[in-house]
N, C-alpha and C. Protein backbone atom coordinates (compact mmCIF):
# COMPACT_ATOMS: atom_id res chain seq x y z
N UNK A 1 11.14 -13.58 4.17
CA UNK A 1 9.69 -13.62 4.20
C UNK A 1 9.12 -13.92 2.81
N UNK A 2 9.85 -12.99 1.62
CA UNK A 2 9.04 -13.60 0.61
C UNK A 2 9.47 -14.76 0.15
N UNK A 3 10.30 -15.79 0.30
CA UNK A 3 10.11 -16.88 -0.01
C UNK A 3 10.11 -17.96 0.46
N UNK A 4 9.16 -17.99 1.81
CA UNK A 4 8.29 -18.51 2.76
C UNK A 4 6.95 -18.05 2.13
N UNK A 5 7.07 -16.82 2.06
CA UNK A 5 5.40 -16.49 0.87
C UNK A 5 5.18 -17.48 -0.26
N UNK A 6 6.64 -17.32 -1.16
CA UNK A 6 6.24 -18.16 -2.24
C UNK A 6 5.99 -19.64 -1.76
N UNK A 7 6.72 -20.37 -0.78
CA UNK A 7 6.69 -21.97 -0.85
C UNK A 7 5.34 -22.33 -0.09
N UNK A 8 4.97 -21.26 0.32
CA UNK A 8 3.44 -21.63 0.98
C UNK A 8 2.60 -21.64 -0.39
N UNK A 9 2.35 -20.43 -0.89
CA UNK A 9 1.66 -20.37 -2.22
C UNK A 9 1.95 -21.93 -3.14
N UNK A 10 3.18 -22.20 -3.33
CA UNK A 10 3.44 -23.19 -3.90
C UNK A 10 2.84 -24.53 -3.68
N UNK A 11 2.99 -25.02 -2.28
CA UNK A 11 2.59 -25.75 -1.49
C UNK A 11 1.10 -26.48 -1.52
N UNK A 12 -0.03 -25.21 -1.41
CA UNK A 12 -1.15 -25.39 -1.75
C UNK A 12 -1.57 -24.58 -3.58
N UNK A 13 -1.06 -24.97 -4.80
CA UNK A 13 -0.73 -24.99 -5.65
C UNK A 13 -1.58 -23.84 -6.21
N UNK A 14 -1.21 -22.66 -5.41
CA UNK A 14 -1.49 -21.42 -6.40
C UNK A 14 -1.00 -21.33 -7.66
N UNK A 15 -1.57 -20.45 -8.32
CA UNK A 15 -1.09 -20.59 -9.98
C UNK A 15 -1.01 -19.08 -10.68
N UNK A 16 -0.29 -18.96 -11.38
CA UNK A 16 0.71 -17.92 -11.45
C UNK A 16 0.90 -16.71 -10.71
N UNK A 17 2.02 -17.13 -9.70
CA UNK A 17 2.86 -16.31 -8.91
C UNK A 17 3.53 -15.44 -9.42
N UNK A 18 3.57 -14.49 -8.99
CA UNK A 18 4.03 -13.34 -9.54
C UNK A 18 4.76 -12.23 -8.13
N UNK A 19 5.78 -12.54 -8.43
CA UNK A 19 6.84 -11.07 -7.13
C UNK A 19 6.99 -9.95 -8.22
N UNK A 20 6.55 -9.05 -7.07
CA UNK A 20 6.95 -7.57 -7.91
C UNK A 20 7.86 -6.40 -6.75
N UNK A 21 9.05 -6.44 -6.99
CA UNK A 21 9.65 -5.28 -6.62
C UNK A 21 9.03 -4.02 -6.32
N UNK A 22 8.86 -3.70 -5.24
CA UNK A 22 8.41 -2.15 -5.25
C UNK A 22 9.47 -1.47 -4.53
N UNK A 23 10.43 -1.46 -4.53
CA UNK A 23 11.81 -0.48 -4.23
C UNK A 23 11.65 0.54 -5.49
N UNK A 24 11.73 1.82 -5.32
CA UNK A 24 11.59 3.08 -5.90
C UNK A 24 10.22 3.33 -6.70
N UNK A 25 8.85 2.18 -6.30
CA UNK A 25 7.58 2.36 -6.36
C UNK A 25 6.69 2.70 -5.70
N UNK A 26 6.90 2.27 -4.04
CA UNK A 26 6.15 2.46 -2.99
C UNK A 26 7.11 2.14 -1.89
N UNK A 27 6.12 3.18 -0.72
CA UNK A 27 7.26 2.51 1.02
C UNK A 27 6.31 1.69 1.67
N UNK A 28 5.41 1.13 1.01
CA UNK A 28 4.17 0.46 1.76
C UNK A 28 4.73 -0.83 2.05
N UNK A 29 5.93 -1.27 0.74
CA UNK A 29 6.59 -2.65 1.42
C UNK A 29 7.55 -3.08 0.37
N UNK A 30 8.24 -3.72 0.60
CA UNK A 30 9.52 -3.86 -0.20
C UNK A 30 9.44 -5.24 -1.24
N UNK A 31 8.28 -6.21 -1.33
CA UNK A 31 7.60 -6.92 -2.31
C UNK A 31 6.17 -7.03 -2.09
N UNK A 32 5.65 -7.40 -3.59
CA UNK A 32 4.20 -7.71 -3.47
C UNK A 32 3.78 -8.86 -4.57
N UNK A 33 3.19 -9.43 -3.88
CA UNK A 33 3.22 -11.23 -4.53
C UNK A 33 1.59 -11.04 -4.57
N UNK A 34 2.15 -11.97 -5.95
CA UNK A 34 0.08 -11.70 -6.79
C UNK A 34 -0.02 -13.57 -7.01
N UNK A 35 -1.06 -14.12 -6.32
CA UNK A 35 -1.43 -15.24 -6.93
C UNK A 35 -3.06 -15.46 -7.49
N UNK A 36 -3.14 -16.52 -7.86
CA UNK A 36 -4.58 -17.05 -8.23
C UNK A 36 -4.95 -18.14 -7.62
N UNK A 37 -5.99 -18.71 -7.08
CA UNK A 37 -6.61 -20.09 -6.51
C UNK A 37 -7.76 -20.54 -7.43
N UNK A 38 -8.13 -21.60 -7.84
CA UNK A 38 -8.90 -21.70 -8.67
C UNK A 38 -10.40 -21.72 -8.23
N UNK A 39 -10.93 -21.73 -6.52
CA UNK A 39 -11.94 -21.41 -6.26
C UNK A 39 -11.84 -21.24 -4.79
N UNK A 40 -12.85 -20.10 -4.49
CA UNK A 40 -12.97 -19.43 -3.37
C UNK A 40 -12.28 -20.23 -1.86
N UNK A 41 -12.58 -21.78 -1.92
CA UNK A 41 -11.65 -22.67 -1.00
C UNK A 41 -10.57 -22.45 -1.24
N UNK A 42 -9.50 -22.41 -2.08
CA UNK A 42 -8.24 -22.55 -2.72
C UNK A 42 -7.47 -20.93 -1.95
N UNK A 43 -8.69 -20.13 -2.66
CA UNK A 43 -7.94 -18.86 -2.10
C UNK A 43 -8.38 -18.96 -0.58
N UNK A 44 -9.20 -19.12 -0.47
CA UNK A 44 -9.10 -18.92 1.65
C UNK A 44 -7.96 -19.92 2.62
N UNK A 45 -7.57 -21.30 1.91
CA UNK A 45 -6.90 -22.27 2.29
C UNK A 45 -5.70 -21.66 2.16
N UNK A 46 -5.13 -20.57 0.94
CA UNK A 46 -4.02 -20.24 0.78
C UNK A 46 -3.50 -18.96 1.59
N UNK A 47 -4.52 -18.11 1.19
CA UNK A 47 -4.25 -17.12 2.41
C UNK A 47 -3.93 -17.55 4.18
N UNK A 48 -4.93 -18.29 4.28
CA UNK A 48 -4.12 -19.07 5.94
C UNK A 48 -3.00 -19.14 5.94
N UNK A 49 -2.59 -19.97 5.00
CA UNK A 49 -1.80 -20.89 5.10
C UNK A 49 -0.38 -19.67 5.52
N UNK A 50 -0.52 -18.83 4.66
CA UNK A 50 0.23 -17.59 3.74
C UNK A 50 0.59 -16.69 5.83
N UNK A 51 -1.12 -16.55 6.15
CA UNK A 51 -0.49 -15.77 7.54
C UNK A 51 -0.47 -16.67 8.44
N UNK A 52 -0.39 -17.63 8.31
CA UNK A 52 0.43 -19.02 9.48
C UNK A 52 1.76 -18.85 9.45
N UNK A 53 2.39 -18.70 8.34
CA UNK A 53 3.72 -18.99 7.80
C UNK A 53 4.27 -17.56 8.16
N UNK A 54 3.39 -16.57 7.73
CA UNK A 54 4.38 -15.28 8.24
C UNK A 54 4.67 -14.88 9.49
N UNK A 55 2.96 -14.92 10.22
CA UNK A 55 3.13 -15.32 12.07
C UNK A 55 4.28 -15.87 12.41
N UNK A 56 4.71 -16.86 11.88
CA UNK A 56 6.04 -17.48 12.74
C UNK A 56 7.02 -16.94 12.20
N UNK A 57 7.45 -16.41 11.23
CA UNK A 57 8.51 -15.84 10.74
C UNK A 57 8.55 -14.08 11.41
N UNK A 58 7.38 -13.40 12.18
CA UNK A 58 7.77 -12.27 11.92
C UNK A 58 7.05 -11.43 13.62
N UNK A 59 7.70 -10.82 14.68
CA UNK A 59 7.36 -10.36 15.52
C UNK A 59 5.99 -9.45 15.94
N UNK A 60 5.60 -8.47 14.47
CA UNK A 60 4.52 -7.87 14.31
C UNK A 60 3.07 -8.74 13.74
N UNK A 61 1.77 -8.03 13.86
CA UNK A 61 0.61 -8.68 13.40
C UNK A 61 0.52 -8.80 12.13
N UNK A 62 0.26 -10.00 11.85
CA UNK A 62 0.10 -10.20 9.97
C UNK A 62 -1.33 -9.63 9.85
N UNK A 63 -1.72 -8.65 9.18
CA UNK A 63 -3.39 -8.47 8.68
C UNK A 63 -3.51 -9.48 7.35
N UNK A 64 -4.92 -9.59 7.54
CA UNK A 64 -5.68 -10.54 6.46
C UNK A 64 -6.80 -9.83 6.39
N UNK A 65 -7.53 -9.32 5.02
CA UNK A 65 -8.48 -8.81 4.84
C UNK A 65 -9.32 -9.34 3.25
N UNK A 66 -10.83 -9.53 3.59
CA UNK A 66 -11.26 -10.20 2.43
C UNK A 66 -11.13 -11.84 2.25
N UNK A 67 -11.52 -12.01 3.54
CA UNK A 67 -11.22 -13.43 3.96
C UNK A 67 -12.85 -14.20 3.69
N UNK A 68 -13.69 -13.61 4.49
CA UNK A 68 -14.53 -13.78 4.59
C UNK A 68 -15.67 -14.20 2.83
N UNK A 69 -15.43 -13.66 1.97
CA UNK A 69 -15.57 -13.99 0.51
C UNK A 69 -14.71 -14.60 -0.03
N UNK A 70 -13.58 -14.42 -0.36
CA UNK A 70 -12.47 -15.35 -0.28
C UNK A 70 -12.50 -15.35 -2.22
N UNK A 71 -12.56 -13.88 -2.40
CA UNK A 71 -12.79 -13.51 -3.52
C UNK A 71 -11.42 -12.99 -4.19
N UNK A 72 -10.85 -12.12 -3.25
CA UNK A 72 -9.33 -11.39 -2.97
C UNK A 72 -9.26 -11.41 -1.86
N UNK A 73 -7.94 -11.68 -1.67
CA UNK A 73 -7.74 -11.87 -0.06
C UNK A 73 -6.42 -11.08 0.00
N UNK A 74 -6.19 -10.04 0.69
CA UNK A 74 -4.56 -9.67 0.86
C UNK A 74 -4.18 -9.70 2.27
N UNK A 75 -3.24 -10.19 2.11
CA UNK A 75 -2.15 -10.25 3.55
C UNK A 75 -0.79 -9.06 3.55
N UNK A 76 -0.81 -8.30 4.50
CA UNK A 76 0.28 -7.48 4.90
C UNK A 76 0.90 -8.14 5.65
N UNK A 77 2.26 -8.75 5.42
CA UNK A 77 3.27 -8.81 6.54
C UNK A 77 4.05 -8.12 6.90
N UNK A 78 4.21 -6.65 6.26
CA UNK A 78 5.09 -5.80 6.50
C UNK A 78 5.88 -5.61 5.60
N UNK A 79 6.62 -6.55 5.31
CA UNK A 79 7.49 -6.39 4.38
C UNK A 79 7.40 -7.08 3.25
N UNK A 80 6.43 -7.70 2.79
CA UNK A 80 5.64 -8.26 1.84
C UNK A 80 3.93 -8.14 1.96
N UNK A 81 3.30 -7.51 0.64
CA UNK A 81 1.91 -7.73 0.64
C UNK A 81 1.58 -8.78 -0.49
N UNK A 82 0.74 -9.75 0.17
CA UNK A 82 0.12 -11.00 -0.96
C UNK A 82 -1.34 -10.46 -1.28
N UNK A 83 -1.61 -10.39 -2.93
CA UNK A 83 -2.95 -10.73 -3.04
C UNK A 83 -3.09 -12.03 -3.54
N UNK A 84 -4.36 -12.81 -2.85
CA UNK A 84 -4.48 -13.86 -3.59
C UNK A 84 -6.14 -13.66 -4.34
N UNK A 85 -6.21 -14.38 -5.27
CA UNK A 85 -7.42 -13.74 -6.08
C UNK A 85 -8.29 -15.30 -6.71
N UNK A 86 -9.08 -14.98 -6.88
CA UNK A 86 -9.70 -15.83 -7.83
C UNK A 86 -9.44 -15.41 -9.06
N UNK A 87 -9.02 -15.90 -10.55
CA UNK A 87 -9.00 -15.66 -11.45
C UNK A 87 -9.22 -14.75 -12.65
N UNK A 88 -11.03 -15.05 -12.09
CA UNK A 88 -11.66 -13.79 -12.92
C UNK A 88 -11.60 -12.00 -12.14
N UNK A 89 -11.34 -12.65 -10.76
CA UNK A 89 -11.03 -10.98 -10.40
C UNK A 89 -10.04 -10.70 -10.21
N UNK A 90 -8.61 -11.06 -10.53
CA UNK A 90 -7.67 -11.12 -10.79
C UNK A 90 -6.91 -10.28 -12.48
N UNK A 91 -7.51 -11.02 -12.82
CA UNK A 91 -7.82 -10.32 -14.42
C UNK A 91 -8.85 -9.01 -14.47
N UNK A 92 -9.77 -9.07 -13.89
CA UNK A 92 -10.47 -7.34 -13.58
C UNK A 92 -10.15 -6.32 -12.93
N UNK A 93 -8.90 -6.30 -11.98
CA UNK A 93 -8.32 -5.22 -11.41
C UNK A 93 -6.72 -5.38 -11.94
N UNK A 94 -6.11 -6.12 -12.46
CA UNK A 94 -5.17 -6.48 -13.40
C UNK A 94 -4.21 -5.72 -12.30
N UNK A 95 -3.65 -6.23 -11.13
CA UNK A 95 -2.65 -5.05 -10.13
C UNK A 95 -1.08 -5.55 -10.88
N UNK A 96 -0.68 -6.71 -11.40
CA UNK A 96 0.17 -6.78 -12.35
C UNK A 96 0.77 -5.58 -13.69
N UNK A 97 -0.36 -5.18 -14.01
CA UNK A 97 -0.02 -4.12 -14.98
C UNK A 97 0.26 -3.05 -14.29
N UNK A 98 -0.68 -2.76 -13.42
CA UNK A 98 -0.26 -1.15 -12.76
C UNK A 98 1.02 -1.30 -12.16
N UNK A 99 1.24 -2.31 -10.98
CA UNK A 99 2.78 -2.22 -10.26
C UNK A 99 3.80 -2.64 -11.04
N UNK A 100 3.73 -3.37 -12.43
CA UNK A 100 4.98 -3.55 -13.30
C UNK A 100 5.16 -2.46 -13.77
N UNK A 101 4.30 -1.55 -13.96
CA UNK A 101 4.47 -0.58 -14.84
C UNK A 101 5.88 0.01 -15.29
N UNK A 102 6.22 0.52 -16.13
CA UNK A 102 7.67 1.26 -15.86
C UNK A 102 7.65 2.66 -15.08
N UNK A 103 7.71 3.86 -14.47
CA UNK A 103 7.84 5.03 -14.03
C UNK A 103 8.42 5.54 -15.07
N UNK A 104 8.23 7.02 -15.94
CA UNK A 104 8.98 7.69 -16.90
C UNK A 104 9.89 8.44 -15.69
N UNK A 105 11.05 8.48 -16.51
CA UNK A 105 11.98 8.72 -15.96
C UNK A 105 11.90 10.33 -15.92
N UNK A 106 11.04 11.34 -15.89
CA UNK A 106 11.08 12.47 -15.03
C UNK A 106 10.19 12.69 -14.03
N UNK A 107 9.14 11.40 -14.41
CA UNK A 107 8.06 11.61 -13.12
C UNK A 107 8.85 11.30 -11.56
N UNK A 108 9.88 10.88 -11.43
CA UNK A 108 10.40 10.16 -9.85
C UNK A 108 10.48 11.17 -9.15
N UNK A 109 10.67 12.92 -9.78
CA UNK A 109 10.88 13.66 -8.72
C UNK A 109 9.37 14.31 -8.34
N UNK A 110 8.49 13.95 -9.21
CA UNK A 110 7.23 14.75 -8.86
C UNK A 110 6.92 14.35 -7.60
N UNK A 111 6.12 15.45 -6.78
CA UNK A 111 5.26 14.55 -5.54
C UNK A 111 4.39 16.13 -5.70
N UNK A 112 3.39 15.60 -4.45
CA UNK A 112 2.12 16.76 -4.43
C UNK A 112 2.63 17.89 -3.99
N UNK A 113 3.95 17.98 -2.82
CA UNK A 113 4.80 19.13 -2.36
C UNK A 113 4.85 20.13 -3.39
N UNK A 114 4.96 19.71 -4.55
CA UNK A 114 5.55 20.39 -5.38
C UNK A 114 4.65 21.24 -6.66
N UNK A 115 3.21 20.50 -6.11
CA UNK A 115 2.42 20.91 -6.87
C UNK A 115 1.59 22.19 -5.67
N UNK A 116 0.70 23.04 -6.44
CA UNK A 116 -0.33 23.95 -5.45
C UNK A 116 -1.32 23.84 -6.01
N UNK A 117 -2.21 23.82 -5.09
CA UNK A 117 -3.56 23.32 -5.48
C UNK A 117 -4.32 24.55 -5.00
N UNK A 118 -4.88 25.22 -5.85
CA UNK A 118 -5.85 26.31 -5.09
C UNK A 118 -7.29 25.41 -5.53
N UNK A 119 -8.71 25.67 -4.70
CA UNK A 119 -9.39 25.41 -4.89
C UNK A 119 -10.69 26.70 -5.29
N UNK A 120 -9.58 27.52 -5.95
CA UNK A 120 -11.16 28.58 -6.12
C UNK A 120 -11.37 28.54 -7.65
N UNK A 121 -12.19 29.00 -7.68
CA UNK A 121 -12.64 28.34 -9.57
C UNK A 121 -11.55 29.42 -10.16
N UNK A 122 -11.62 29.44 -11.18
CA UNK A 122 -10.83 30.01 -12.25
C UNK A 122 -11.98 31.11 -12.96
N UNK A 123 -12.89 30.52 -12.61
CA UNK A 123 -14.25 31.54 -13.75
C UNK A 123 -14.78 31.90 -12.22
N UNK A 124 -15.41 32.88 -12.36
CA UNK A 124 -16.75 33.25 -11.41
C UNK A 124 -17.95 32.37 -11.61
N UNK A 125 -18.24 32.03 -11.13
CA UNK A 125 -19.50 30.84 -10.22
C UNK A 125 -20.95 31.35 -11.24
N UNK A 126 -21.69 30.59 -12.06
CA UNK A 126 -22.80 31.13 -13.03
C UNK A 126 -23.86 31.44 -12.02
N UNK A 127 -23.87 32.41 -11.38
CA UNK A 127 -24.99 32.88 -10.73
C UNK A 127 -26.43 32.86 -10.89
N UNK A 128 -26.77 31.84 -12.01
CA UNK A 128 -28.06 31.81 -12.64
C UNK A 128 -28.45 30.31 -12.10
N UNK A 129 -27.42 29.67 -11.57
CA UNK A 129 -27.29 28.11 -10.99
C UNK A 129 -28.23 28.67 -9.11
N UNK A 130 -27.56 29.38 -8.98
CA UNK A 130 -27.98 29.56 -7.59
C UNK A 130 -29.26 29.98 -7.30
N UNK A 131 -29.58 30.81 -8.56
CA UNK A 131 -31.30 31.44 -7.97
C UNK A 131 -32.22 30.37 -8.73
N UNK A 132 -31.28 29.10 -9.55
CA UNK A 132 -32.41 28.23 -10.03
C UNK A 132 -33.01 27.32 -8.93
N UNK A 133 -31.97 27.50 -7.78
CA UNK A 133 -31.98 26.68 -6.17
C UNK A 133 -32.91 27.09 -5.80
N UNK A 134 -33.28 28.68 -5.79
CA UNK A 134 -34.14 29.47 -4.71
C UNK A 134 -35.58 28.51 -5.27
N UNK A 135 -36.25 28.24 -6.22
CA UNK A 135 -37.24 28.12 -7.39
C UNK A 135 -37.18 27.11 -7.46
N UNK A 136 -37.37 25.89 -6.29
CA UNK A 136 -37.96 24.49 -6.96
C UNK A 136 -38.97 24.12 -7.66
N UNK A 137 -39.91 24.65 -8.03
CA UNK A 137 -40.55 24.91 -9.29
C UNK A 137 -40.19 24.95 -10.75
N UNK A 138 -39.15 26.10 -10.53
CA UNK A 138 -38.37 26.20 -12.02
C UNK A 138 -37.63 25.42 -12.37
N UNK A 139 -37.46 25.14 -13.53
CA UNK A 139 -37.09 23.79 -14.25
C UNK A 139 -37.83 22.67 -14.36
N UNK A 140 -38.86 22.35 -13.72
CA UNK A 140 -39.46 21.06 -12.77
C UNK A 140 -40.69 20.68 -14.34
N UNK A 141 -40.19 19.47 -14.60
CA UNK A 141 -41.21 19.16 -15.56
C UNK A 141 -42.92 18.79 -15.45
């Protein structure tokens, strides 16, 4: 699948492609392909193109979302997610930096299991907040 992703991208001449491994990053999918189109046609022409190509390659529904602006467009095939982007918003959510990232090597065992979350304050509650409620007047310039 992903490289039926890439030769479509290629095809209608997206510009810098980018596969990113997410094995021991996420279970959402096992690659994620970042391109650019140089205007809103480019990216909507490519995204088609992108869930034409996976449709036939793959038994389940391809989603496409963000079609309609054709600003970012991502496709889930399951086992690959494509964003395709326009340039400048491409560079403003920068998803290259976050999913290359490296993982420090003691964070892999953390998860929320392991954390406890109480939600009661730590201080007692300033009781001077509550009777300023009673008194919409008070404070009131």
């Amino acid at each position: 699948m992903r490289h039926a992703v890439i030769q479509e991208l290629e095809d209608v001449k997206a510009e810098d492609i980018v596969t990113i491994d997410l094995n021991g990053k996420s279970d959402i999918a096992d690659y994620m392909i970042v391109a650019s189109g140089r205007s809103q046609r480019q990216v909507g022409a490519a995204a088609e193109r992108v869930r034409k190509a996976a449709k036939a390659l793959t038994s389940h529904p391809v989603a496409l979302e963000g079609a309609p602006a054709c600003d970012w467009v991502l496709i889930d095939t399951g086992d690959v997610v494509v964003h395709i982007f326009r340039p400048e918003v491409r560079e403003f959510y920068n998803l290259e930096k976050m999913w290359l990232a490296q993982l420090p090597p003691d964070a892999s065992g953390i998860s929320a299991a392991s954390h406890s979350f109480d939600d009661t304050p730590d201080e007692p509650l300033d009781e001077s907040l509550d009777e300023s409620m009673d008194d919409p007047q008070e404070g009131a310039l």
